[in-house]
Protein backbone atom coordinates (compact mmCIF):
# COMPACT_ATOMS: atom_id res chain seq x y z
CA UNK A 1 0.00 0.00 0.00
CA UNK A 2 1.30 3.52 -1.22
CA UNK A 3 1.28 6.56 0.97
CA UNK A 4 1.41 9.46 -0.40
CA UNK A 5 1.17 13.76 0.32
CA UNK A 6 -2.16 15.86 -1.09
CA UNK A 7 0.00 17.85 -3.06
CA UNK A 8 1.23 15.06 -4.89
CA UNK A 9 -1.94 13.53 -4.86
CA UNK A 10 -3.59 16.35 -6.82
CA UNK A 11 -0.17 16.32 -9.13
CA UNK A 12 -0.50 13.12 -9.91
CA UNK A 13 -4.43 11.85 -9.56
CA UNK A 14 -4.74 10.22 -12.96
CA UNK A 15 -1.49 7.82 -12.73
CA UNK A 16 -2.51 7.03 -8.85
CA UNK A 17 -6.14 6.04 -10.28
CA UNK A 18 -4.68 4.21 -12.64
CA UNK A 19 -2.81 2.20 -10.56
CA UNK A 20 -5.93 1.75 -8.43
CA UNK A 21 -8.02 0.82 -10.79
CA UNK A 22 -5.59 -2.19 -11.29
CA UNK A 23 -6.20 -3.18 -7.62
CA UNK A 24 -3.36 -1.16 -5.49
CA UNK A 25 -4.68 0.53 -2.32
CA UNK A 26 -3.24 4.07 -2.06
CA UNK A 27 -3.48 6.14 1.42
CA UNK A 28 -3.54 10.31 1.05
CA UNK A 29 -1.79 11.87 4.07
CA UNK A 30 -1.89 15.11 5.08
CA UNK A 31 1.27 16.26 7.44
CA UNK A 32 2.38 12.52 7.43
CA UNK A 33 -1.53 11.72 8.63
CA UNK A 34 -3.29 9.25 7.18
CA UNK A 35 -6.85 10.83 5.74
CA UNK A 36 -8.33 8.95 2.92
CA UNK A 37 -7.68 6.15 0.96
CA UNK A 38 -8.43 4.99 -2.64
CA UNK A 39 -9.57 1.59 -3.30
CA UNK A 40 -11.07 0.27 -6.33
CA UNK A 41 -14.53 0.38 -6.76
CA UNK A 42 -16.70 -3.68 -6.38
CA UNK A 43 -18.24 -4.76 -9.19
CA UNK A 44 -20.36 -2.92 -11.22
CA UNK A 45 -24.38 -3.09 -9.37
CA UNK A 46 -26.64 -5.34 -10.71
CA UNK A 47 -29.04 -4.07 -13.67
CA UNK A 48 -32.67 -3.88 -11.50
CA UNK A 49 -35.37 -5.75 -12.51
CA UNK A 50 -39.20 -4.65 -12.82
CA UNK A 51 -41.79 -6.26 -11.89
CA UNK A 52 -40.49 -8.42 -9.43
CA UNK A 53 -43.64 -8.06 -7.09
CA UNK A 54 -46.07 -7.92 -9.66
CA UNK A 55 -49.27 -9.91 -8.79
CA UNK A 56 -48.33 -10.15 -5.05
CA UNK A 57 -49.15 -6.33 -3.84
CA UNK A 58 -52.57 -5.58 -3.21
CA UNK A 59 -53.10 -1.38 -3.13
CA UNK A 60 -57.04 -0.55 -2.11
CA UNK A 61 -58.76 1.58 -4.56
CA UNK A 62 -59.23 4.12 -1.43
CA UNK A 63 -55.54 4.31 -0.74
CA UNK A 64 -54.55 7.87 -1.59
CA UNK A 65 -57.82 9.11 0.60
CA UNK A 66 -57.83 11.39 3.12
CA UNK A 67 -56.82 10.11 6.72
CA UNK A 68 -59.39 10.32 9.64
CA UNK A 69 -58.92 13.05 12.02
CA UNK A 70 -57.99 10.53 14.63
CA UNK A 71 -55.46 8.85 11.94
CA UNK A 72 -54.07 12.54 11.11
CA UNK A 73 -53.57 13.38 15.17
CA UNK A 74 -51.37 10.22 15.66
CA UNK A 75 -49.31 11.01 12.38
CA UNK A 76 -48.90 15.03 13.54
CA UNK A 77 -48.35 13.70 17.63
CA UNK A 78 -51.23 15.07 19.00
């Protein structure tokens, strides 16, 4: 693992990413103290998928209606 200043870290960001992105681990130190460090990034997230729950929700018709009064006092604490 490579330590390294923040002025040379700004100098020289695309050569340190570089050598990140092929798997090095490189800490950024300011006044010899340790304060980040660059590590490549997992795999890329999985694509999502629609529709998983489709058929297994049920949403009443009455679902966007207005809440009681009662209902509305518990949401607003009173």
């Amino acid at each position: 693992m490579q330590t390294v200043n923040i002025h040379e870290a700004k100098t020289h960001l695309s050569r340190l990413l570089e050598q990140v992105a092929g798997g090095d681990e490189i800490i950024i130190a300011k006044a010899g103290k340790a304060i980040a460090r660059l590590v490549p990034l997992d795999v890329a997230p999985k694509k999502r998928q629609l529709g998983l729950l489709k058929g297994k929700l049920n949403i009443p018709d009455d679902f966007d209606a207005p809440l009681t009064d009662s209902d509305l006092a518990l949401f607003e604490g009173r």
